[in-house]
C-alpha atoms as a PDB file:
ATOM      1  CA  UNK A   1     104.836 113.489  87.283  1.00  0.00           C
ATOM      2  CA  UNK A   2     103.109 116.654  86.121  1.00  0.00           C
ATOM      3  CA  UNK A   3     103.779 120.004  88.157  1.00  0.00           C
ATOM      4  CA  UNK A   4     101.436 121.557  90.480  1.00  0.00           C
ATOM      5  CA  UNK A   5     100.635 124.869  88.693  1.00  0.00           C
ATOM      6  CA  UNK A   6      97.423 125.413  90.982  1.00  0.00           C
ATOM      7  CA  UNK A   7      97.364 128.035  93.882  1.00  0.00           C
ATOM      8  CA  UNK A   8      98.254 127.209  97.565  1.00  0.00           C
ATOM      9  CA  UNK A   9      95.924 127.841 100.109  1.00  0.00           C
ATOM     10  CA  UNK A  10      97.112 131.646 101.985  1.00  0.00           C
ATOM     11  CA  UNK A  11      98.972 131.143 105.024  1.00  0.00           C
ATOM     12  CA  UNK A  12      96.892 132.273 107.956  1.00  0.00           C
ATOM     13  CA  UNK A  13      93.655 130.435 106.851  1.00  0.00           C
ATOM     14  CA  UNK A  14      91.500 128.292 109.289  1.00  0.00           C
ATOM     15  CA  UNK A  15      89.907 125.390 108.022  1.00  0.00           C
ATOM     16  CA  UNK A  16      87.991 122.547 109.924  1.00  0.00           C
ATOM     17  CA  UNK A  17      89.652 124.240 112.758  1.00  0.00           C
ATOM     18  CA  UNK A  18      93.276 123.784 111.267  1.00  0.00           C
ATOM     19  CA  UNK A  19      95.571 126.623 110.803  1.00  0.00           C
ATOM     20  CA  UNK A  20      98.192 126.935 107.985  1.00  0.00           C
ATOM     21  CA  UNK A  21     100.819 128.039 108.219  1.00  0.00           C
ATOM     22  CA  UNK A  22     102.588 127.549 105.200  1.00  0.00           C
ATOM     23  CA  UNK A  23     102.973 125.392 102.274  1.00  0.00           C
ATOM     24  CA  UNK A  24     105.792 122.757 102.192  1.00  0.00           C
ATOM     25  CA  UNK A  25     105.493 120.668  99.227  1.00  0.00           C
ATOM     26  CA  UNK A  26     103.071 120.080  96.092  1.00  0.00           C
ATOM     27  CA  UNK A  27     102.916 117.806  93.044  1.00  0.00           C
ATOM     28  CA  UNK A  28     100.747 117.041  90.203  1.00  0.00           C
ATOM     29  CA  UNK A  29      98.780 115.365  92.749  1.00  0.00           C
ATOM     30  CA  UNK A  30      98.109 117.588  95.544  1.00  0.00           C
ATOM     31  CA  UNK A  31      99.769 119.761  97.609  1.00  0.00           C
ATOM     32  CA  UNK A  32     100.949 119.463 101.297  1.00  0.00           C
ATOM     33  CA  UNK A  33     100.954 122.096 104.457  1.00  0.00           C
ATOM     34  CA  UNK A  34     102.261 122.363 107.338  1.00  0.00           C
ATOM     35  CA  UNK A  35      99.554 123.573 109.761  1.00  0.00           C
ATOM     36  CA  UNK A  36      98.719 123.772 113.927  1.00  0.00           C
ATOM     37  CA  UNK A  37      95.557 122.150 115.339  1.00  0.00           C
ATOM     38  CA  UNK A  38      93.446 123.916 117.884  1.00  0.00           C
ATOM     39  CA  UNK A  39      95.524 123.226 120.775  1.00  0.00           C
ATOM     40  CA  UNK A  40      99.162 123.916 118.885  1.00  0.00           C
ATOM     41  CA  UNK A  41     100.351 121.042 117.449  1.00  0.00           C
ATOM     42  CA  UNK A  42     102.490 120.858 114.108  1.00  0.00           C
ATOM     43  CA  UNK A  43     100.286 118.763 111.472  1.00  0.00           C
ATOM     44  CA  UNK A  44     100.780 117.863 108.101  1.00  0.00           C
ATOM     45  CA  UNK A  45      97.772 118.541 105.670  1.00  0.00           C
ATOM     46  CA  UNK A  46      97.407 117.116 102.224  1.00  0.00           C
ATOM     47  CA  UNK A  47      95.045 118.830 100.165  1.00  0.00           C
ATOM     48  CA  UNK A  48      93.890 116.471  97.086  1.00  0.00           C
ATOM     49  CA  UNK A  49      94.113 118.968  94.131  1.00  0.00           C
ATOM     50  CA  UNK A  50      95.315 117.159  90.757  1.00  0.00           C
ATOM     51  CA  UNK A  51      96.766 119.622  88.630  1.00  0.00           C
ATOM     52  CA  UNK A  52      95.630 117.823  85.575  1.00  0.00           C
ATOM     53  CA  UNK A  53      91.653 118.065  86.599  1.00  0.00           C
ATOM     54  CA  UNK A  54      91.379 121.327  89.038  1.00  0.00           C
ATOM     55  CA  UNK A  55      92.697 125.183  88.423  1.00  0.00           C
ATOM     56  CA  UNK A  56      92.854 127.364  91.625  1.00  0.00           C
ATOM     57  CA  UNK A  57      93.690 130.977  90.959  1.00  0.00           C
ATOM     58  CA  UNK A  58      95.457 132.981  93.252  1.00  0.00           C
ATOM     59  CA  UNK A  59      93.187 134.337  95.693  1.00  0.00           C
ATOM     60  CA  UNK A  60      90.738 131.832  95.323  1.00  0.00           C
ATOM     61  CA  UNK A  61      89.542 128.356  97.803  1.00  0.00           C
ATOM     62  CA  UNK A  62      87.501 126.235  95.827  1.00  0.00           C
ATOM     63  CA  UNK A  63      89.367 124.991  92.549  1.00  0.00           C
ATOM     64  CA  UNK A  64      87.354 125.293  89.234  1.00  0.00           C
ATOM     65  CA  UNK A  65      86.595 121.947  87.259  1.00  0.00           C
ATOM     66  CA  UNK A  66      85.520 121.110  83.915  1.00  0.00           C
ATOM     67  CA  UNK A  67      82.283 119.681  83.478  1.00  0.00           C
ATOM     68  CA  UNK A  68      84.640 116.993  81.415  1.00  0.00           C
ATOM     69  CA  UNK A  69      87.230 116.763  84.267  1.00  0.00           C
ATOM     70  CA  UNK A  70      84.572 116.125  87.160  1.00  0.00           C
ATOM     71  CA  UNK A  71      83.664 112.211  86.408  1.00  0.00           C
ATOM     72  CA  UNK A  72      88.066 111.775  86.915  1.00  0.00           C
ATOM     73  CA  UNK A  73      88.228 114.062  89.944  1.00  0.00           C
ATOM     74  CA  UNK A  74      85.379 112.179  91.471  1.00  0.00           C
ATOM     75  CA  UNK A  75      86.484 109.197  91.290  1.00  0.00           C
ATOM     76  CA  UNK A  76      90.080 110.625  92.436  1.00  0.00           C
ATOM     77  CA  UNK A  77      88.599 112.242  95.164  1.00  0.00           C
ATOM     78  CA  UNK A  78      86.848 109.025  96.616  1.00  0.00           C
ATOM     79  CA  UNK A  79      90.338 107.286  96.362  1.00  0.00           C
ATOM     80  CA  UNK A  80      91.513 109.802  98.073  1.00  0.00           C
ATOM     81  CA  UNK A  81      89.234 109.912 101.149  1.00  0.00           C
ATOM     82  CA  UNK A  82      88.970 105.929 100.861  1.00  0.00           C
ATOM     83  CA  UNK A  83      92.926 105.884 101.225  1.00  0.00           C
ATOM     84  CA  UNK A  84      93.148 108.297 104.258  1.00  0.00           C
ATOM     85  CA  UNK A  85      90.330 105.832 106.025  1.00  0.00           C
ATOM     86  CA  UNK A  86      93.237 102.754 105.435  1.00  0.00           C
ATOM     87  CA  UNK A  87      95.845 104.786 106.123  1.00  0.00           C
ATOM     88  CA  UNK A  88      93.875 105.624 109.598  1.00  0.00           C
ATOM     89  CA  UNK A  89      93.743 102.112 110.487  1.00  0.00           C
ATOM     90  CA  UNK A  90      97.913 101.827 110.318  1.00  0.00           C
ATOM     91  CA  UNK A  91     100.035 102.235 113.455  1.00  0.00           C
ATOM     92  CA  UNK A  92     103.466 101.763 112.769  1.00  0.00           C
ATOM     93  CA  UNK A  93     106.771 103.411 113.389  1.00  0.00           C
ATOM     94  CA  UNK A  94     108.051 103.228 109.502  1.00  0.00           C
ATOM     95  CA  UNK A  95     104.579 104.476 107.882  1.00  0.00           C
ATOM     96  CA  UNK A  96     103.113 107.974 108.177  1.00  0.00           C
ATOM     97  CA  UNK A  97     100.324 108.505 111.044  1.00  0.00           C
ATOM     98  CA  UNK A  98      96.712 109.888 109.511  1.00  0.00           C
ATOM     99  CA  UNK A  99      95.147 111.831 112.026  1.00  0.00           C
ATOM    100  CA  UNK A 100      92.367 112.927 110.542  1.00  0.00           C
ATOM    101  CA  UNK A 101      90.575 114.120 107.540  1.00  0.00           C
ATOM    102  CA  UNK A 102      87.955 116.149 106.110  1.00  0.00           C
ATOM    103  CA  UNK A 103      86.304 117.984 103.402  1.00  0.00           C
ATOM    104  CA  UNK A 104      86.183 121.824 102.706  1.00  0.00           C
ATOM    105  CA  UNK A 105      86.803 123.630  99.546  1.00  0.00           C
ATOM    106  CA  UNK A 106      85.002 120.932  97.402  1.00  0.00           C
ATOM    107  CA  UNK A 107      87.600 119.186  97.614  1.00  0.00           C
ATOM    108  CA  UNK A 108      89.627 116.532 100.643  1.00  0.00           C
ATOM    109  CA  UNK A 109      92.057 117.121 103.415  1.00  0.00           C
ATOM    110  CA  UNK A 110      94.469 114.235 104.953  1.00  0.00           C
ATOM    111  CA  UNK A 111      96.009 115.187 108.356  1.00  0.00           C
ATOM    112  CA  UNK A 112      99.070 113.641 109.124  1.00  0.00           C
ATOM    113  CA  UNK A 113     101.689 113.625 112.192  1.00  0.00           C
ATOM    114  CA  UNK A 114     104.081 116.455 111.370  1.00  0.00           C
ATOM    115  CA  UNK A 115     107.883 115.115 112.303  1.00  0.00           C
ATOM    116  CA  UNK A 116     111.205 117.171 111.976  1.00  0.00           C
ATOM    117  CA  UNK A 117     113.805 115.378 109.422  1.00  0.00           C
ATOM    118  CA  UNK A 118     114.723 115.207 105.753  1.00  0.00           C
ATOM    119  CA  UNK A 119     113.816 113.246 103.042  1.00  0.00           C
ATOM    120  CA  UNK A 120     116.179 109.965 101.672  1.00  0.00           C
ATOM    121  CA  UNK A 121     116.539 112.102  98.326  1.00  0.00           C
ATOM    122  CA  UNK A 122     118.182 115.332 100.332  1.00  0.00           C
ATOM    123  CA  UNK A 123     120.621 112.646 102.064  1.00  0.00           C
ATOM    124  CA  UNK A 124     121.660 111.518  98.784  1.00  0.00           C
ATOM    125  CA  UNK A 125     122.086 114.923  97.452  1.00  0.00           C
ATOM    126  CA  UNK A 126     123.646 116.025 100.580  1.00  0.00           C
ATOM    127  CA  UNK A 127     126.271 112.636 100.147  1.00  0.00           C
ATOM    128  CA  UNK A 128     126.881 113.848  96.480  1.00  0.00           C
ATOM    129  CA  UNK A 129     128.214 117.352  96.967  1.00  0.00           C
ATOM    130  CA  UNK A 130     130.208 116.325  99.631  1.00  0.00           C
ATOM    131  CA  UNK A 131     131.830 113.665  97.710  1.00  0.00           C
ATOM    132  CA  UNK A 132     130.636 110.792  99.944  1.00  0.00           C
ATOM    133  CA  UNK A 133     128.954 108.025  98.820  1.00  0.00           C
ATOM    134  CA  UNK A 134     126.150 106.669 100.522  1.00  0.00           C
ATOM    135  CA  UNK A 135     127.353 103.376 103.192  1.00  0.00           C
ATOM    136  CA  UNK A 136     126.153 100.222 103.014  1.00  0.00           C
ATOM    137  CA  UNK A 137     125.237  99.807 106.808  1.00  0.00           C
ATOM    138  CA  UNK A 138     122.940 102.705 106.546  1.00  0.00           C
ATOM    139  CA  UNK A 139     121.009 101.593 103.067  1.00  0.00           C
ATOM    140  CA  UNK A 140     120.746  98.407 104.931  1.00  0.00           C
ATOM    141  CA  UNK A 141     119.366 100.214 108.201  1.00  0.00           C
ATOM    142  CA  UNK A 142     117.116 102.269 106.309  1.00  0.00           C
ATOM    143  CA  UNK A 143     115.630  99.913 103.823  1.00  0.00           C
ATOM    144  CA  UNK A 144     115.267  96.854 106.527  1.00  0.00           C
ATOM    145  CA  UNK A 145     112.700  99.440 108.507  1.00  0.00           C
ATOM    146  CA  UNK A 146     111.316 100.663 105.735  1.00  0.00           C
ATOM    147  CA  UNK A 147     110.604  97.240 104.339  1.00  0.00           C
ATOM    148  CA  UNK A 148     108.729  96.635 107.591  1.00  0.00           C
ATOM    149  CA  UNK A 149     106.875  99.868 107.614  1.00  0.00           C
ATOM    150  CA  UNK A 150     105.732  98.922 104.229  1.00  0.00           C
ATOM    151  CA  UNK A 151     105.015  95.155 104.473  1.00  0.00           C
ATOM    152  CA  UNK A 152     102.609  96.255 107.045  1.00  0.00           C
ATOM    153  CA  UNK A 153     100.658  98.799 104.567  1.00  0.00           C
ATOM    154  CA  UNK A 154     100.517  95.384 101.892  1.00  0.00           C
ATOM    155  CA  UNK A 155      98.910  93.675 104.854  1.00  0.00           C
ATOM    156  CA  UNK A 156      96.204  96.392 104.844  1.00  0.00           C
ATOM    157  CA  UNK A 157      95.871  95.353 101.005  1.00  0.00           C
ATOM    158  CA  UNK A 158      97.404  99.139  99.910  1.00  0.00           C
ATOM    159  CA  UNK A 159     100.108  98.988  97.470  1.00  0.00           C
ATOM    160  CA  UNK A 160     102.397 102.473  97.174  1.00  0.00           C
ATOM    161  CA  UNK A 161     103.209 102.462  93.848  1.00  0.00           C
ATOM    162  CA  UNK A 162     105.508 105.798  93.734  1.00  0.00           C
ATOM    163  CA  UNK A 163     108.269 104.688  96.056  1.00  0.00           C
ATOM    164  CA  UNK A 164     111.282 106.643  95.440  1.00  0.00           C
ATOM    165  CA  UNK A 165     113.925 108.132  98.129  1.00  0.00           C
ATOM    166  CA  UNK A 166     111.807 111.319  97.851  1.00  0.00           C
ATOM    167  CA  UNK A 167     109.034 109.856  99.622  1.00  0.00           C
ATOM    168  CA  UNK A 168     111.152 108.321 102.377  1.00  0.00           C
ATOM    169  CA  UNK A 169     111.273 110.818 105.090  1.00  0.00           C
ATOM    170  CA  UNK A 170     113.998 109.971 107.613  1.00  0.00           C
ATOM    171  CA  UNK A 171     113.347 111.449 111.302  1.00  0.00           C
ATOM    172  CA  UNK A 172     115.892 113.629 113.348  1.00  0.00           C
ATOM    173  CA  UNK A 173     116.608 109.907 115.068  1.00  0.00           C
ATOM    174  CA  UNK A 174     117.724 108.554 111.996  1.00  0.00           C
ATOM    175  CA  UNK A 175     114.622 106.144 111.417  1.00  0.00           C
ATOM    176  CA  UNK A 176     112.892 106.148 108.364  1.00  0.00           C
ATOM    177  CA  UNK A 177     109.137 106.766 107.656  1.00  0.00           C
ATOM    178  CA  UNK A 178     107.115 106.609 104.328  1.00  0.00           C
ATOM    179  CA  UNK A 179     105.621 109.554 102.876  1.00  0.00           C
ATOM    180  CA  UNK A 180     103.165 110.537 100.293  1.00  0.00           C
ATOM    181  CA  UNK A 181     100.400 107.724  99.556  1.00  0.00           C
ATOM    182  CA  UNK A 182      99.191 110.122  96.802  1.00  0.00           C
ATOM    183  CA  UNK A 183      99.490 106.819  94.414  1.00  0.00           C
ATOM    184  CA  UNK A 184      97.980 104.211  96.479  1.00  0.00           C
ATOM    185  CA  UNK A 185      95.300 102.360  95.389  1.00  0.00           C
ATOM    186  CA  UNK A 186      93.677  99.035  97.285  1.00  0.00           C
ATOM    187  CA  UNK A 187      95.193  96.090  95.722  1.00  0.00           C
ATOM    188  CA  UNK A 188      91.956  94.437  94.922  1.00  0.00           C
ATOM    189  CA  UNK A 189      89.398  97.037  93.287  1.00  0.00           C
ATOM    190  CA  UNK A 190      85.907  97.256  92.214  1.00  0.00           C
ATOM    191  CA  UNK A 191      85.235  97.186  88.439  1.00  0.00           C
ATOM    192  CA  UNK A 192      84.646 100.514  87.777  1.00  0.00           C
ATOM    193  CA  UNK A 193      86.714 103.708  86.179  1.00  0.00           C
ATOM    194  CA  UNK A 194      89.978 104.126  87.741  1.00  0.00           C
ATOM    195  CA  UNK A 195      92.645 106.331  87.582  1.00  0.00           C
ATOM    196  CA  UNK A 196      95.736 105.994  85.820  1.00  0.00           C
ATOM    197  CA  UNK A 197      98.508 105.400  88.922  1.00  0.00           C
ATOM    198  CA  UNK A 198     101.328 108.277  88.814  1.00  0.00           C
ATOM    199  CA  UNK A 199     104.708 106.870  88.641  1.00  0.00           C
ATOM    200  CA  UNK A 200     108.180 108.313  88.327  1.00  0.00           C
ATOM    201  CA  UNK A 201     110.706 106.966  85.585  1.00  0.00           C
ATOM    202  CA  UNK A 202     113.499 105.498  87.221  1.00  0.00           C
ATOM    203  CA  UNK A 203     111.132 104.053  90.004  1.00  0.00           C
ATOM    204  CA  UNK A 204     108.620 102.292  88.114  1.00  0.00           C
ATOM    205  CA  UNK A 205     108.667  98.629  87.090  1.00  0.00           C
ATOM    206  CA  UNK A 206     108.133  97.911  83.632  1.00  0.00           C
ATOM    207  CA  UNK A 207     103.986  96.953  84.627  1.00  0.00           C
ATOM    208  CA  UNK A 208     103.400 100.438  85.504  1.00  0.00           C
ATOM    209  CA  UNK A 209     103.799 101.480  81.800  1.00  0.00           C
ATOM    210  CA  UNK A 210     101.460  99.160  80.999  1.00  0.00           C
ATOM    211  CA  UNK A 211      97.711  98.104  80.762  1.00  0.00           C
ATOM    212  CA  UNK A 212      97.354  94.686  81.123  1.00  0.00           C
ATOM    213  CA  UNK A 213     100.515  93.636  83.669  1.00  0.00           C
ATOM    214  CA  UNK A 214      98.749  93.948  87.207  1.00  0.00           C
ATOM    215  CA  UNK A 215     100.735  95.594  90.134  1.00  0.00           C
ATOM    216  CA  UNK A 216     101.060  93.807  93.248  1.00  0.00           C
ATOM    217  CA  UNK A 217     103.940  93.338  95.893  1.00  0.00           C
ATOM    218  CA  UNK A 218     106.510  93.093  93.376  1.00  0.00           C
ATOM    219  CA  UNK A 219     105.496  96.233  91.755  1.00  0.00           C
ATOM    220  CA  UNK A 220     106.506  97.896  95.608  1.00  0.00           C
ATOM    221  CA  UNK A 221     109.885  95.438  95.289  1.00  0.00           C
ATOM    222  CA  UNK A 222     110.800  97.038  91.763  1.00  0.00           C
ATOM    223  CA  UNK A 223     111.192 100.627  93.331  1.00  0.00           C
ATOM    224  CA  UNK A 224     112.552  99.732  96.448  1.00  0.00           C
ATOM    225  CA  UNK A 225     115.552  98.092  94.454  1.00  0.00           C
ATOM    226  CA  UNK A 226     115.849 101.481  92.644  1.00  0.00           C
ATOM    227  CA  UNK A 227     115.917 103.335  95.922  1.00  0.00           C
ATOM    228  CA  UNK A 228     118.116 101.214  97.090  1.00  0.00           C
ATOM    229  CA  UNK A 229     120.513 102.167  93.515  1.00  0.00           C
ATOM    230  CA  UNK A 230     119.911 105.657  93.972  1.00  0.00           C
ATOM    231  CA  UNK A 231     121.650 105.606  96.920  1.00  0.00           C
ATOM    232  CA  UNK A 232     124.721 103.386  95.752  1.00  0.00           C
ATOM    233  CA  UNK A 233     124.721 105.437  92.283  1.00  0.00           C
ATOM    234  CA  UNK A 234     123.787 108.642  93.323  1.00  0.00           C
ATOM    235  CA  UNK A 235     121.132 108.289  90.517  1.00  0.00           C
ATOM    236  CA  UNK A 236     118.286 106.454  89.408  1.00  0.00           C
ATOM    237  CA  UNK A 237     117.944 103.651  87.543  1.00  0.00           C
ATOM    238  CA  UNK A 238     117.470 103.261  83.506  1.00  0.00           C
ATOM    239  CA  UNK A 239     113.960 103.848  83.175  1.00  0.00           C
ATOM    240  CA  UNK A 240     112.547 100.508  82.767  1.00  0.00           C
ATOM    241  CA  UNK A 241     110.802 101.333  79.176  1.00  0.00           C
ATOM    242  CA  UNK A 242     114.099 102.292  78.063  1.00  0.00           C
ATOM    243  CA  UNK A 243     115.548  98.795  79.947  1.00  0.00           C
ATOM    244  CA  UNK A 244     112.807  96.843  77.807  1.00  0.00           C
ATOM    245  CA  UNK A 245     114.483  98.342  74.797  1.00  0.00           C
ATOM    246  CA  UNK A 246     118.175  98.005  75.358  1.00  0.00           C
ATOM    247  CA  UNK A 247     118.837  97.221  79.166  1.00  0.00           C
ATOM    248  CA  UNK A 248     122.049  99.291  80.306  1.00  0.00           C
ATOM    249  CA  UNK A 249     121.866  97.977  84.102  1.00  0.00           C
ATOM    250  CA  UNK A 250     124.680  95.416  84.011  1.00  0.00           C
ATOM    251  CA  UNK A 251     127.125  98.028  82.845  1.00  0.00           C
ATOM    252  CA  UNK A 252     126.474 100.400  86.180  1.00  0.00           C
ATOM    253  CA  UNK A 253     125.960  97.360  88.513  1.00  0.00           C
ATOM    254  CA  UNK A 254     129.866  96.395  87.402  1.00  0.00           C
ATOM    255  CA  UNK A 255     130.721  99.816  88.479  1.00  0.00           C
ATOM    256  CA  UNK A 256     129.366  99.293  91.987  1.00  0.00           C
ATOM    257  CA  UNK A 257     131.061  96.203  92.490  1.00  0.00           C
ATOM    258  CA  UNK A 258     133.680  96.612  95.187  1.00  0.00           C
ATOM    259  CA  UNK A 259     132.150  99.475  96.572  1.00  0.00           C
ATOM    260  CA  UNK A 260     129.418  97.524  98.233  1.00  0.00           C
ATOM    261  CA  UNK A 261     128.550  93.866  99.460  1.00  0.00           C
ATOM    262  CA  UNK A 262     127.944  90.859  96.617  1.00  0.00           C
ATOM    263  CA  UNK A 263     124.765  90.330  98.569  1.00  0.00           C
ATOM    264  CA  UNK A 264     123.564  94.040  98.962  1.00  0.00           C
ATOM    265  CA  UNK A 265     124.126  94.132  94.752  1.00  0.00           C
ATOM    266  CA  UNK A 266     122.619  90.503  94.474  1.00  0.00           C
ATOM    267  CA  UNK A 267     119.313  92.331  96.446  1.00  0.00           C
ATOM    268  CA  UNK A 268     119.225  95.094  94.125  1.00  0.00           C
ATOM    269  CA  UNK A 269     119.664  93.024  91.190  1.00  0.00           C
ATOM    270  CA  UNK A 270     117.018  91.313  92.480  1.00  0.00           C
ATOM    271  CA  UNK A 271     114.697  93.517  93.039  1.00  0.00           C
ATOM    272  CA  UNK A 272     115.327  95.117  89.479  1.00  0.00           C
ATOM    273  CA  UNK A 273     114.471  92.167  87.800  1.00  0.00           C
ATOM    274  CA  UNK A 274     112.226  93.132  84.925  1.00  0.00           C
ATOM    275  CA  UNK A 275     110.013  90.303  84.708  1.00  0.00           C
ATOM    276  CA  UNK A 276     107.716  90.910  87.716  1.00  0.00           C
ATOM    277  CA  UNK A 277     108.321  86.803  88.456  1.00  0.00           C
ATOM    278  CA  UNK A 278     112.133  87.056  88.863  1.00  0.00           C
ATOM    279  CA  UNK A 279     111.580  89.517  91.351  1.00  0.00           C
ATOM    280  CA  UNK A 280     110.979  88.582  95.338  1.00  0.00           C
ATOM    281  CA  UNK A 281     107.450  87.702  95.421  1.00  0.00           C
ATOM    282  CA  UNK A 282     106.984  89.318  98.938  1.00  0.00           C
ATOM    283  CA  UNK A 283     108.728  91.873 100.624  1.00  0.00           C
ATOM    284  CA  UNK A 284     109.940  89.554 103.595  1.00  0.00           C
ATOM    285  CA  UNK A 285     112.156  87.835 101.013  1.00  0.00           C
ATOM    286  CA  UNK A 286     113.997  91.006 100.543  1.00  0.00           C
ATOM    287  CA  UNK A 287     113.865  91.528 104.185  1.00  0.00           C
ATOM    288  CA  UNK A 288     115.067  89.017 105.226  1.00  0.00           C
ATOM    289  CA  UNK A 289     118.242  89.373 102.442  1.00  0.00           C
ATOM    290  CA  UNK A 290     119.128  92.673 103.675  1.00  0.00           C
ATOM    291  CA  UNK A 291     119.195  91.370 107.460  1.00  0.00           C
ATOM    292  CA  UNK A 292     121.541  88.324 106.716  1.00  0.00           C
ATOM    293  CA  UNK A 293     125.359  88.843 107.242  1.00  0.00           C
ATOM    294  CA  UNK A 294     128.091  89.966 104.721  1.00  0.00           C
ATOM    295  CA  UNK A 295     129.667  86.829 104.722  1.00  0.00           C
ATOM    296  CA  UNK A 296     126.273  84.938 104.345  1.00  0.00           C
ATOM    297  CA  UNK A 297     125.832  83.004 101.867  1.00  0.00           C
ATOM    298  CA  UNK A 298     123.790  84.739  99.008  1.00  0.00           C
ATOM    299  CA  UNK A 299     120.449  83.061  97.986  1.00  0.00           C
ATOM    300  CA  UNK A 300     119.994  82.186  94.204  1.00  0.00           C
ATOM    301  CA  UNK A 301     117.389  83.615  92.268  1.00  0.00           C
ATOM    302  CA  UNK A 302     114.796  81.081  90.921  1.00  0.00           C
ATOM    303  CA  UNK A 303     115.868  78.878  88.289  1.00  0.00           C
ATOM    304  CA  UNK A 304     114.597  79.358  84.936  1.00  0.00           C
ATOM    305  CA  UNK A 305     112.673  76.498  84.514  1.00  0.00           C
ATOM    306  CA  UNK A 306     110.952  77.713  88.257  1.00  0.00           C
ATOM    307  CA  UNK A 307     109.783  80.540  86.369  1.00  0.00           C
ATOM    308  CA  UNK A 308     108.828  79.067  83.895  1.00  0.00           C
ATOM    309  CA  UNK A 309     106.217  76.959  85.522  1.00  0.00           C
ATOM    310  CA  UNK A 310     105.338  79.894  87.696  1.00  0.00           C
ATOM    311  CA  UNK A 311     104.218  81.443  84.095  1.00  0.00           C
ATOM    312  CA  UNK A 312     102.594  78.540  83.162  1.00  0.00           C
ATOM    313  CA  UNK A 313     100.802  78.620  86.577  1.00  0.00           C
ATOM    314  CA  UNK A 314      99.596  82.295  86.166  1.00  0.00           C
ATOM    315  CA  UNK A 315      98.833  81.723  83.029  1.00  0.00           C
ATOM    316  CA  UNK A 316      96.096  78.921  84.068  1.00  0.00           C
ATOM    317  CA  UNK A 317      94.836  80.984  86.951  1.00  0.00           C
ATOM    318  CA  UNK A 318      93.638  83.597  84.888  1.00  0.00           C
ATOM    319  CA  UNK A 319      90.191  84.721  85.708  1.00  0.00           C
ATOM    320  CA  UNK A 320      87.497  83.130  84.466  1.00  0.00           C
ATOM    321  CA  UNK A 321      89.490  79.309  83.960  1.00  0.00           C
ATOM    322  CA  UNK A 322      88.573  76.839  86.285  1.00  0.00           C
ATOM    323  CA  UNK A 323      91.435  75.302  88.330  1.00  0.00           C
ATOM    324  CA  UNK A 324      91.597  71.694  89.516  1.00  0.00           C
ATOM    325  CA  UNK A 325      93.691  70.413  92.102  1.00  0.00           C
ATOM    326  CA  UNK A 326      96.483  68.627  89.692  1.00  0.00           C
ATOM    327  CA  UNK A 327      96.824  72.609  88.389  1.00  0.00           C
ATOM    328  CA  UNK A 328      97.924  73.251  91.825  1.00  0.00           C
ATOM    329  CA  UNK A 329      99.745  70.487  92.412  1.00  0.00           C
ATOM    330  CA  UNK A 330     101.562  70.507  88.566  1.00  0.00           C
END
C-alpha cells in the first residue's frame, strides 16, 4: 500500500462543526483523526485523500489534483461517500459505527465512534517481544466475533477486501471491532470505471492480483486465514503471487503443529486455500469451525472431484450462457 505523503489537516481546525484534535493514522488511502463533536465527544474522522491522485501542502485544506487524476478521484470519492451511506446502515458490536459524514475541502469526511483499545497487529507485536506466542482460545475468541461482525457487512453486499490484524481494533473489553473500510467496494457494481482495490501482500488471495478472478466471500475468507497465521506465526503469510510460484506454506504450517489445535490449523489451511473454490464458500462455515470443540471431529475439505464439478458449474454460469434446469441439477 502506497504511503500517505500528503499534509494532515492542523490540529485545532473546525470543520462541519467537528474539531480535530490530532491525527492518528494515514495510508495511501486517506488519513484518519481523532476529533470532538459540538457537545464533546471523541470521534473518529476519515478524510478520503489518496496519495496517488491528491497533493496537500503543508499549510494548505483543499488538496490539488491533476486535471488527469480527477476522472480516478471522482469516481474514488463517490465510493467513498457511497460506502459511508452502507456502512451507516450497520449496527453491530464487531463492525465500526458511521456516525456521520460530509463534504468540505473538496474532498469527503466519514465520522466514526471513537473507542479506546489497540489494534490485533500491536497485540501480536506486543506477544513477540515478550516472547509469548499468541493462545489459541483468544484467536478463537477474536476471530469467532469478528467473523460475525463481518458476515453481517457481506449481508449488506460490502466485501472488505484489506483484512489484516491491523485493521482489527480490539476494545479495552477485549472484543474485537473492524476497522478501516478504505477498500470496500459493493459486491455487485455498475459497469463503469472502477478503482483498482488496495490490498496488502500477505493478506491478499491470489484473485486480488488479478483481473479476471472476481472477489466475493472467499476473497474476505483468504485474509482472515492469514490473520488468523499472523497470530500463530508472528508473521504473515507467503504472499500468494509468490505461493502461485513455489508455495512454501506446508513447510511453516509443520512448524505450528503441536503448538496449536489440528482443527484451528485445518481452519487456517482452509481458509488459505489458493483456489478460491477450496476455500469455505461463506463465512459461517468457518464460523462455525472455529466454535466446535478441540476434540471435535474436523470436517474434510471438499473432495476433488466436488470441485471439480463446482468448476464445471461456474464455468456454465458464466454471464451471458443460458442455464437450464439439468445444469443445476448436473
Amino acid at each position: 500500500m502506497a504511503a500517505q505523503n500528503n499534509a494532515p489537516l492542523p490540529d485545532g481546525l473546525e470543520v462541519a462543526g467537528y474539531r480535530i484534535v490530532k491525527k492518528i493514522a494515514s495510508g495511501g488511502f486517506s488519513i484518519v483523526y481523532l476529533a470532538y463533536d459540538a457537545e464533546g465527544n471523541a470521534v473518529a474522522i476519515k478524510e478520503y485523500l489518496p496519495s496517488a491522485l491528491a497533493l496537500r501542502q503543508e499549510g494548505e485544506l483543499i488538496p490539488a489534483v491533476s486535471k488527469s487524476n480527477l476522472p480516478v478521484f471522482r469516481i474514488g470519492l463517490k465510493c467513498f461517500f457511497e460506502e459511508g451511506r452502507a456502512l451507516a446502515r450497520i449496527s453491530h458490536p464487531n463492525v465500526v459505527r458511521v456516525l456521520n459524514f460530509f463534504r468540505a475541502h473538496d474532498t469527503v469526511y466519514m465520522v466514526m465512534a471513537y473507542e479506546s483499545g489497540h489494534s490485533l497487529q500491536e497485540h501480536i507485536q506486543g506477544q513477540r517481544i515478550k516472547g509469548l506466542k499468541t493462545g489459541e482460545k483468544f484467536i478463537r475468541q477474536i476471530f469467532t466475533q469478528t467473523l460475525k461482525g463481518l458476515r453481517e457487512v457481506h449481508a449488506n453486499k460490502l466485501l472488505h477486501l484489506d483484512l489484516k490484524p491491523a485493521n482489527i481494533y480490539i476494545r479495552r473489553d477485549g472484543t474485537p471491532m473492524l476497522l478501516d473500510f478504505g477498500a470496500a467496494r459493493q459486491t455487485v457494481n455498475a459497469e463503469g470505471p472502477r478503482l483498482t482495490p488496495m490490498y496488502t501482500p500477505g493478506f491478499a488471495p491470489p484473485e486480488l492480483y488479478s483481473k479476471t478472478e472476481a472477489p466475493g466471500p472467499w476473497t474476505d475468507a483468504y485474509s482472515i486465514g492469514a490473520s488468523m497465521f499472523c497470530c500463530m506465526a508472528g508473521a504473515p503469510p507467503q504472499p500468494a503471487d509468490q505461493r502461485r510460484k513455489e508455495d512454501k506454506m506446508e513447510a511453516h504450517f509443520a512448524k505450528l503443529e503441536g503448538q496449536y489445535s489440528p482443527e484451528l490449523l485445518h481452519a487456517v489451511r482452509w481458509s488459505l486455500e489458493l483456489d478460491p473454490l477450496a476455500r469455505p464458500q461463506s463465512l459461517f462455515e468457518l464460523q462455525r469451525l472455529l466454535q466446535l470443540p478441540v476434540t471435535a471431529q474436523v470436517p474434510a475439505t471438499p473432495a476433488l472431484g466436488t470441485l471439480d464439478r463446482l468448476r464445471g458449474l461456474v464455468q456454465r454460469l458464466r454471464p451471458g450462457r443460458k442455464v437450464s434446469a439439468d445444469t443445476l441439477q448436473s
